[in-house]
C-alpha atoms as a PDB file:
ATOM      1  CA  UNK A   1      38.342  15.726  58.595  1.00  0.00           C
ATOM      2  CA  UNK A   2      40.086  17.766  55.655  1.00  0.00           C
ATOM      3  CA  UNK A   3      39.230  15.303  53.624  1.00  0.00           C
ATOM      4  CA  UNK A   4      35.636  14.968  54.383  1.00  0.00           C
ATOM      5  CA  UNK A   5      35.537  19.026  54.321  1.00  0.00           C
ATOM      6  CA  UNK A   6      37.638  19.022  50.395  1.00  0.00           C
ATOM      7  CA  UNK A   7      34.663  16.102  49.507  1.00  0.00           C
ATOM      8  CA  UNK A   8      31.458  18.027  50.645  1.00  0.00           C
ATOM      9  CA  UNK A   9      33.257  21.274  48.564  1.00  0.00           C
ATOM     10  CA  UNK A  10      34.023  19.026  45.550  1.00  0.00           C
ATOM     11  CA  UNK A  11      30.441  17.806  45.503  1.00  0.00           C
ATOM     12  CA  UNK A  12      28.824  21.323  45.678  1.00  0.00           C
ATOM     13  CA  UNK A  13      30.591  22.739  43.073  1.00  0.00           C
ATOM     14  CA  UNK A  14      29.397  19.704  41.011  1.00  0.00           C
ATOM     15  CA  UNK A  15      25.862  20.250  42.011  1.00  0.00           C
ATOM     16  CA  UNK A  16      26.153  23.857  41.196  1.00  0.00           C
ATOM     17  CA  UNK A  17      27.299  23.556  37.885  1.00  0.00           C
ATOM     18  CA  UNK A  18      25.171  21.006  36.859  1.00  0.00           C
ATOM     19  CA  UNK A  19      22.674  23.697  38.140  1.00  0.00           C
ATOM     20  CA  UNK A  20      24.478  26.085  36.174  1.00  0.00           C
ATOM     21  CA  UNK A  21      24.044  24.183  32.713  1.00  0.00           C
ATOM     22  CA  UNK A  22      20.809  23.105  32.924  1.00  0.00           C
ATOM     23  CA  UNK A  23      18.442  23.435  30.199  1.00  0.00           C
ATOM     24  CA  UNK A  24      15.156  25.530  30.780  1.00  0.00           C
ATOM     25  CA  UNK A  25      12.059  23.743  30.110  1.00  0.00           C
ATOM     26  CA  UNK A  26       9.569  26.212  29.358  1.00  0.00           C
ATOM     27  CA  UNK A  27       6.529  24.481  27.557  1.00  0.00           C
ATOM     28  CA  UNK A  28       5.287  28.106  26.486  1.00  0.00           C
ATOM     29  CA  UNK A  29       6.154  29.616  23.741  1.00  0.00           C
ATOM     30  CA  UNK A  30       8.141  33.205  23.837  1.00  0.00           C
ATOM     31  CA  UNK A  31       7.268  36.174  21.253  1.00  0.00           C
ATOM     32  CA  UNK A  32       8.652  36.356  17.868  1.00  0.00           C
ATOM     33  CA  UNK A  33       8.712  39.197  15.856  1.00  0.00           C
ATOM     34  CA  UNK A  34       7.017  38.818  12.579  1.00  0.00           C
ATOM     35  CA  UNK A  35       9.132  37.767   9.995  1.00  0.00           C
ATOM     36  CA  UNK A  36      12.175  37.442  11.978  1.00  0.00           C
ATOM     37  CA  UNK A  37      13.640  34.123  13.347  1.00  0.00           C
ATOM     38  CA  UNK A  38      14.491  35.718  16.802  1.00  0.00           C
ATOM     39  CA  UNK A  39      12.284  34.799  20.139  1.00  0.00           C
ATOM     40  CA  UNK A  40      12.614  36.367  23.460  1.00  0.00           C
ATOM     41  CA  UNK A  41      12.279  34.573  26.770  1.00  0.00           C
ATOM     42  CA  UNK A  42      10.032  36.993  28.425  1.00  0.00           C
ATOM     43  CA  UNK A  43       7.577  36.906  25.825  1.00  0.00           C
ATOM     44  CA  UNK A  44       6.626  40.061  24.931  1.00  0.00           C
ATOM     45  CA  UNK A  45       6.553  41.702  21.427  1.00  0.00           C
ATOM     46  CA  UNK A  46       9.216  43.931  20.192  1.00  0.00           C
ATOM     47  CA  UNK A  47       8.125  46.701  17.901  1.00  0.00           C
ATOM     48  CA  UNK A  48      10.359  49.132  16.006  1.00  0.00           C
ATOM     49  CA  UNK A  49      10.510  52.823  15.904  1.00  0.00           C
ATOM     50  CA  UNK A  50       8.456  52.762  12.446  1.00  0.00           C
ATOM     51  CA  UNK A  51       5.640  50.416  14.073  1.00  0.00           C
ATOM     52  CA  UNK A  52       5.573  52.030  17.125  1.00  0.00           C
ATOM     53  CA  UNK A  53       5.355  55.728  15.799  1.00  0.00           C
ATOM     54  CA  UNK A  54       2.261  54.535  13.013  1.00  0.00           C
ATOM     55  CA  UNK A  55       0.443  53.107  16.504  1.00  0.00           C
ATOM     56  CA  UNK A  56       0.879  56.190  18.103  1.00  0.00           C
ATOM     57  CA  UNK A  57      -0.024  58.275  15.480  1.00  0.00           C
ATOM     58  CA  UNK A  58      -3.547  56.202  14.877  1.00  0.00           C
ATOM     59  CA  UNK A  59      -4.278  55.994  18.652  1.00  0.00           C
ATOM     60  CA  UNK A  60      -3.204  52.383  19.070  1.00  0.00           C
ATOM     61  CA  UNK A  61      -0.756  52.991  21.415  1.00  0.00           C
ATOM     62  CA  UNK A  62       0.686  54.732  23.989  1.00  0.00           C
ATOM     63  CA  UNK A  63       4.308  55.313  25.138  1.00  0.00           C
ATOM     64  CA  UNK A  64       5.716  54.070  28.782  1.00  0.00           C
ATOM     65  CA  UNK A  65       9.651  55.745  29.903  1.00  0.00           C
ATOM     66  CA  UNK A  66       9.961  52.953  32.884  1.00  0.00           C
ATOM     67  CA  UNK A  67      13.259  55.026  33.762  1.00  0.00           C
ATOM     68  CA  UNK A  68      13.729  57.361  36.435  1.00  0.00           C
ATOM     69  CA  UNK A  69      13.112  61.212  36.387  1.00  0.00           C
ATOM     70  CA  UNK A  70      16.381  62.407  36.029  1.00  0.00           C
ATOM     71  CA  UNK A  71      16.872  60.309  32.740  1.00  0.00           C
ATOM     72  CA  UNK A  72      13.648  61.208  31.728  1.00  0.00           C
ATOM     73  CA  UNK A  73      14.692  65.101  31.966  1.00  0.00           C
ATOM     74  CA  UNK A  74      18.013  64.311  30.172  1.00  0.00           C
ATOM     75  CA  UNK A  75      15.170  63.089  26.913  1.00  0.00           C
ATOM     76  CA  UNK A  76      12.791  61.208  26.377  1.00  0.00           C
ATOM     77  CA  UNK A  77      10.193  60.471  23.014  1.00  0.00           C
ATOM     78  CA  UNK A  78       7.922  63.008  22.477  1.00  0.00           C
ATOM     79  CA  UNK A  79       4.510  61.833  24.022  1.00  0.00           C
ATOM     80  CA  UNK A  80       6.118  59.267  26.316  1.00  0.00           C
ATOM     81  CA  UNK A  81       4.308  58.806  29.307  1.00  0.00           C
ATOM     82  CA  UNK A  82       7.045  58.271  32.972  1.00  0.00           C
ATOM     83  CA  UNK A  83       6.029  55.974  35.134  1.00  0.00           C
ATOM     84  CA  UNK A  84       9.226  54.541  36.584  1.00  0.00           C
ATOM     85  CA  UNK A  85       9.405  50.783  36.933  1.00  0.00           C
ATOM     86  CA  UNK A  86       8.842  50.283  40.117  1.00  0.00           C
ATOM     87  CA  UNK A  87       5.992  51.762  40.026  1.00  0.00           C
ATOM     88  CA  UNK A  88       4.076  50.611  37.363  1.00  0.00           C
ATOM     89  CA  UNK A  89       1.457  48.818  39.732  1.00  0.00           C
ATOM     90  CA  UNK A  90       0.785  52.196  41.593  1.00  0.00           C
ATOM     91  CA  UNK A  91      -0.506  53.638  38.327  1.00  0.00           C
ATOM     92  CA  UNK A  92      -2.077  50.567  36.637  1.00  0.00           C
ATOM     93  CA  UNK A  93      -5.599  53.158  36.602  1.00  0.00           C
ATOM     94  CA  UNK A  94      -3.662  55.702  34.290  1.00  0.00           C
ATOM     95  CA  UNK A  95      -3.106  53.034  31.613  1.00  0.00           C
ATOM     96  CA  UNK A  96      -5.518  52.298  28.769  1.00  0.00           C
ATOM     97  CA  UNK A  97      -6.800  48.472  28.042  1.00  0.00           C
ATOM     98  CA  UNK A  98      -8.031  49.272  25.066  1.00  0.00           C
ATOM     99  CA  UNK A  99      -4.459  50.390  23.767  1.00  0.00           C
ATOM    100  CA  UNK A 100      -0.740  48.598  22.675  1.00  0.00           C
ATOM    101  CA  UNK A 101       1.338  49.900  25.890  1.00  0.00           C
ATOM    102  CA  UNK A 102       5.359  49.745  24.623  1.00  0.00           C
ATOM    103  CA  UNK A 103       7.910  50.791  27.760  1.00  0.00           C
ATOM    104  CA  UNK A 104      11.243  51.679  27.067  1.00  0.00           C
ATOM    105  CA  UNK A 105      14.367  52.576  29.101  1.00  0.00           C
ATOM    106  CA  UNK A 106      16.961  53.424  27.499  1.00  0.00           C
END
């Protein structure tokens, strides 16, 4: 019976990391920034302070603090816009479609 029990345990750690290592097969392709050889998984586009403050400033853009209020109060960018995470889909009518939205949160 111990044996049978040390077997079952043996072969579920093998199945988990097998699980563990496996490769992901994704056949989409994530962001990249231009210029730069680094993708991200979740494909969305990275922009950096420069970009992001030129967008602003020609109306391209608009600023999203995804934290929560009390971090907001402790700062924020000027002009950001909170609308905590988890609640993003409660406000989707207060966000413009004709406009780059970049969230931050930290």
């Amino acid at each position: 019976m111990r044996s049978t029990f040390y077997f079952v345990l043996l072969v579920l750690g093998a199945v988990i990391f097998a699980a563990c290592n496996a490769k992901d097969t994704a056949t989409t392709k994530p962001a990249q920034l231009p210029g730069s050889d680094t993708v991200y998984a979740d494909g969305a586009r990275r922009v950096t302070a420069d970009e992001m403050n030129e967008m602003v400033k020609n109306g391209q853009a608009v600023i999203i603090d995804v934290r929560n209020q009390a971090a907001y109060d402790l700062g924020h960018i000027p002009g950001s816009k909170l609308i905590p995470a988890g609640e993003i889909l409660n406000h989707l009518n207060e966000l413009p479609r004709d406009k780059m939205i970049i969230t931050y949160c930290s």
